[in-house]
Protein backbone atom coordinates (compact mmCIF):
# COMPACT_ATOMS: atom_id res chain seq x y z
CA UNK A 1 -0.01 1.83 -8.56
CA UNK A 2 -0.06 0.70 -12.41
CA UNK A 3 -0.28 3.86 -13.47
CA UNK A 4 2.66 5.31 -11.67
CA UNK A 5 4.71 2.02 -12.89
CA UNK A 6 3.70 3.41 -15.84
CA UNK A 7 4.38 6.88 -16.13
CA UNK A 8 8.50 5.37 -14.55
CA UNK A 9 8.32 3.05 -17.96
CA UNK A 10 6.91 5.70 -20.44
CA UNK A 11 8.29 8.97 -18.54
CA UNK A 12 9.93 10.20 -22.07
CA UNK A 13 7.99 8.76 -24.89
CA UNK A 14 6.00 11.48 -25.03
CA UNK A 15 2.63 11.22 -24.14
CA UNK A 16 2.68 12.45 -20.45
CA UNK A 17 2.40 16.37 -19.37
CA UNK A 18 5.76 17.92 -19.38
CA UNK A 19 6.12 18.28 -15.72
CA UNK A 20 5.57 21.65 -13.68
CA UNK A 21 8.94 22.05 -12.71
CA UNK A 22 11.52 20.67 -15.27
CA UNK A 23 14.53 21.18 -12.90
CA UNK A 24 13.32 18.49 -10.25
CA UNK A 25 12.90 16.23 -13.00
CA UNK A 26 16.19 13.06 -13.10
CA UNK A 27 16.53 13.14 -16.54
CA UNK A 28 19.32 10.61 -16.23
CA UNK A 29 17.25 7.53 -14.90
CA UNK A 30 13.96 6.29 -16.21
CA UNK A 31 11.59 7.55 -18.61
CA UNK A 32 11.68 4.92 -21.30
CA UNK A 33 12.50 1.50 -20.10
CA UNK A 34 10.63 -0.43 -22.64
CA UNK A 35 8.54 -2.87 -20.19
CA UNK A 36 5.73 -4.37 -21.55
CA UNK A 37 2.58 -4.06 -20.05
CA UNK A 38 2.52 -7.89 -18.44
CA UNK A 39 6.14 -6.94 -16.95
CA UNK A 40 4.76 -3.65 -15.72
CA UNK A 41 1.96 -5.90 -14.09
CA UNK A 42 4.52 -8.23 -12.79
CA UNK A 43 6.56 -4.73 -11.06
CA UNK A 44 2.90 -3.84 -9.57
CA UNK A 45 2.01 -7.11 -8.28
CA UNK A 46 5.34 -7.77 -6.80
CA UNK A 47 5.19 -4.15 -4.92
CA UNK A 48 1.87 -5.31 -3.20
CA UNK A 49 3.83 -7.86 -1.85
CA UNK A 50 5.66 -5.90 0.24
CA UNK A 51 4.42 -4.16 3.74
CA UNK A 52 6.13 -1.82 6.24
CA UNK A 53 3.62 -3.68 8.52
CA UNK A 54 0.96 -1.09 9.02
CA UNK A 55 -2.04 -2.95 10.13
CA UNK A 56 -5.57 -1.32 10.01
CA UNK A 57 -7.42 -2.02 13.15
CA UNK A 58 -11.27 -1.80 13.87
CA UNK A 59 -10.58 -0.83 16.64
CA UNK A 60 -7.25 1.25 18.06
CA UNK A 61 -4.42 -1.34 19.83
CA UNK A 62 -5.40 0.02 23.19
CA UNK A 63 -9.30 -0.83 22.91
CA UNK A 64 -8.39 -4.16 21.59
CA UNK A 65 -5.42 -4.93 24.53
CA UNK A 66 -8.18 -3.97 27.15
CA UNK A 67 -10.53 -6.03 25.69
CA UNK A 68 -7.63 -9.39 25.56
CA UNK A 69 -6.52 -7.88 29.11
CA UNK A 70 -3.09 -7.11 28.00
CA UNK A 71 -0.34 -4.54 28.63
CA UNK A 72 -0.14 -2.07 25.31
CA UNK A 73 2.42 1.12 24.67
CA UNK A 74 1.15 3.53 21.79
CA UNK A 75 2.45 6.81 20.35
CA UNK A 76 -0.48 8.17 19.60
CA UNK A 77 0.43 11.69 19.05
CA UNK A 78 3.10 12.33 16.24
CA UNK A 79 5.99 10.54 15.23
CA UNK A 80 8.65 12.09 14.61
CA UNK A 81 7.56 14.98 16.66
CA UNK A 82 8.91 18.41 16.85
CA UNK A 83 7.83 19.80 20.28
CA UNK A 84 5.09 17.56 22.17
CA UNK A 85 2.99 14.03 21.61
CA UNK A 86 1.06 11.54 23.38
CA UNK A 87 1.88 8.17 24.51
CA UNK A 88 -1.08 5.74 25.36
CA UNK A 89 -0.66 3.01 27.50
CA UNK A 90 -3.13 -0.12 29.12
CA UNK A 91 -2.49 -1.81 32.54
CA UNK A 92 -4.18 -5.02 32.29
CA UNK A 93 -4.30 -5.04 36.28
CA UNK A 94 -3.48 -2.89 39.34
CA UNK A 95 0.24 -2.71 39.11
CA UNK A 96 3.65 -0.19 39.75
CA UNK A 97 4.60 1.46 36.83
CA UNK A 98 7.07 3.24 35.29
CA UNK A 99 6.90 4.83 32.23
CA UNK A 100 10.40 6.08 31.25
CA UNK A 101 12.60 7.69 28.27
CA UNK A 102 16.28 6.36 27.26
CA UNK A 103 18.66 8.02 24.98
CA UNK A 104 20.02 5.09 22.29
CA UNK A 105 23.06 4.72 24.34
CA UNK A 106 21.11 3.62 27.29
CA UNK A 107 21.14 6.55 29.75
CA UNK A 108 17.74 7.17 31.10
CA UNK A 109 16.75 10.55 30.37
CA UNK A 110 13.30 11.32 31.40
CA UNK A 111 10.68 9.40 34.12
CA UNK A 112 7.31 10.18 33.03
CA UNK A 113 5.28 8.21 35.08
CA UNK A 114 6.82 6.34 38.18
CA UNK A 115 3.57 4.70 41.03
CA UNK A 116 1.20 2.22 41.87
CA UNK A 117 -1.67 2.35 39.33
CA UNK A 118 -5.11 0.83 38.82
CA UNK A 119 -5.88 -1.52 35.87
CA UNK A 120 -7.34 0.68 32.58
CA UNK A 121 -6.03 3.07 29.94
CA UNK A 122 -4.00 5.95 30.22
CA UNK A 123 -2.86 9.08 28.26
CA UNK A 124 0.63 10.57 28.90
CA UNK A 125 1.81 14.38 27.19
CA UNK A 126 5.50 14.17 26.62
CA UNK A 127 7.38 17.44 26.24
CA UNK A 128 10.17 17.82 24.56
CA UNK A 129 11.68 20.64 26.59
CA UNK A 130 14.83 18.67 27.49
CA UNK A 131 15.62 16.53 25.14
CA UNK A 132 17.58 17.18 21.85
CA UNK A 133 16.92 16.22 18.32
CA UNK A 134 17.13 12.46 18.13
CA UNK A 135 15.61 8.61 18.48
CA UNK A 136 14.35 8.13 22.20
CA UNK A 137 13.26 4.62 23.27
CA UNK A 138 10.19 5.15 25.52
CA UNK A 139 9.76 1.88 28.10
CA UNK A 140 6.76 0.83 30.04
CA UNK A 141 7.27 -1.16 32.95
CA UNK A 142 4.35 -2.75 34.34
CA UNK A 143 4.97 -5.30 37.46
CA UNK A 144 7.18 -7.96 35.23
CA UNK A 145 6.25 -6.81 31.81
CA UNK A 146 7.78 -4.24 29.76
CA UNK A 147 6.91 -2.62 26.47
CA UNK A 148 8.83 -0.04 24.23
CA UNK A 149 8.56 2.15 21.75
CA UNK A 150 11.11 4.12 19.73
CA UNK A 151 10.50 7.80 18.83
CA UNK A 152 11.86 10.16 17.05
CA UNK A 153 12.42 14.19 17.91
CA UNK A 154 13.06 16.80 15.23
CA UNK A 155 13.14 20.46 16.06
């Protein structure tokens, strides 16, 4: 990450590669800001402050929500997705579920998975066959829990 603070704060002074495509190049922002090297260090340590709240597990969320006994909703497949993914889900006990898909103004759309099922971990294909480009909520109910998910189709 210093580096790349870098190259932003010394884009245009001169001592970089000129760039392998000069028309994708903003020639109107950055390139020679001036920093310092202690307030490029300040700019780097500040970005590792931030998080989009990825968390890297030992094990997957669904291993680890057996393991506590608890009900867990993945999408494991992709996301956004263009034709299919997987959803992932973990029934801490024997239980009616429904594992459904709602269009953001509500409106149920799609049941994918509506029955009495034992406790453990299952897999789920959804198909995009019917649905148009968009943000889906996906919602697992599970006796009196529920989980959800939002994800995202682009054709």
């Amino acid at each position: 990450m210093k580096e790349v603070v870098h190259f932003y704060n010394t884009r245009d002074v001169g001592m970089w590669p000129p760039p392998e495509v000069p028309e994708n190049v903003n020639v109107d922002e950055l390139g020679n800001l001036g920093l310092t090297s202690a307030e490029e260090d300040a700019i780097v340590a500040f970005m590792q402050t931030l998080s989009d709240g990825y968390k890297m597990y030992k094990t997957s969320p669904i291993e680890t929500a057996i393991a506590n006994g608890e009900l867990e909703l993945n999408v494991t497949g992709l996301n956004p997705f263009s034709y299919n993914t997987k959803l992932s889900y973990n029934l801490p006990e024997n239980t009616t579920v429904e594992l459904s898909i709602f269009n953001l103004s509500g409106e149920k759309v799609s049941t994918l998975v509506s029955g009495q099922q034992a406790a453990g971990e299952y897999q789920v294909n959804l198909f995009a066959d019917n649905l148009k480009n968009g943000v889906y909520i996906i919602r697992l109910k599970a006796g009196n829990q529920s989980m959800t998910k939002k994800i995202t189709l682009v054709n």
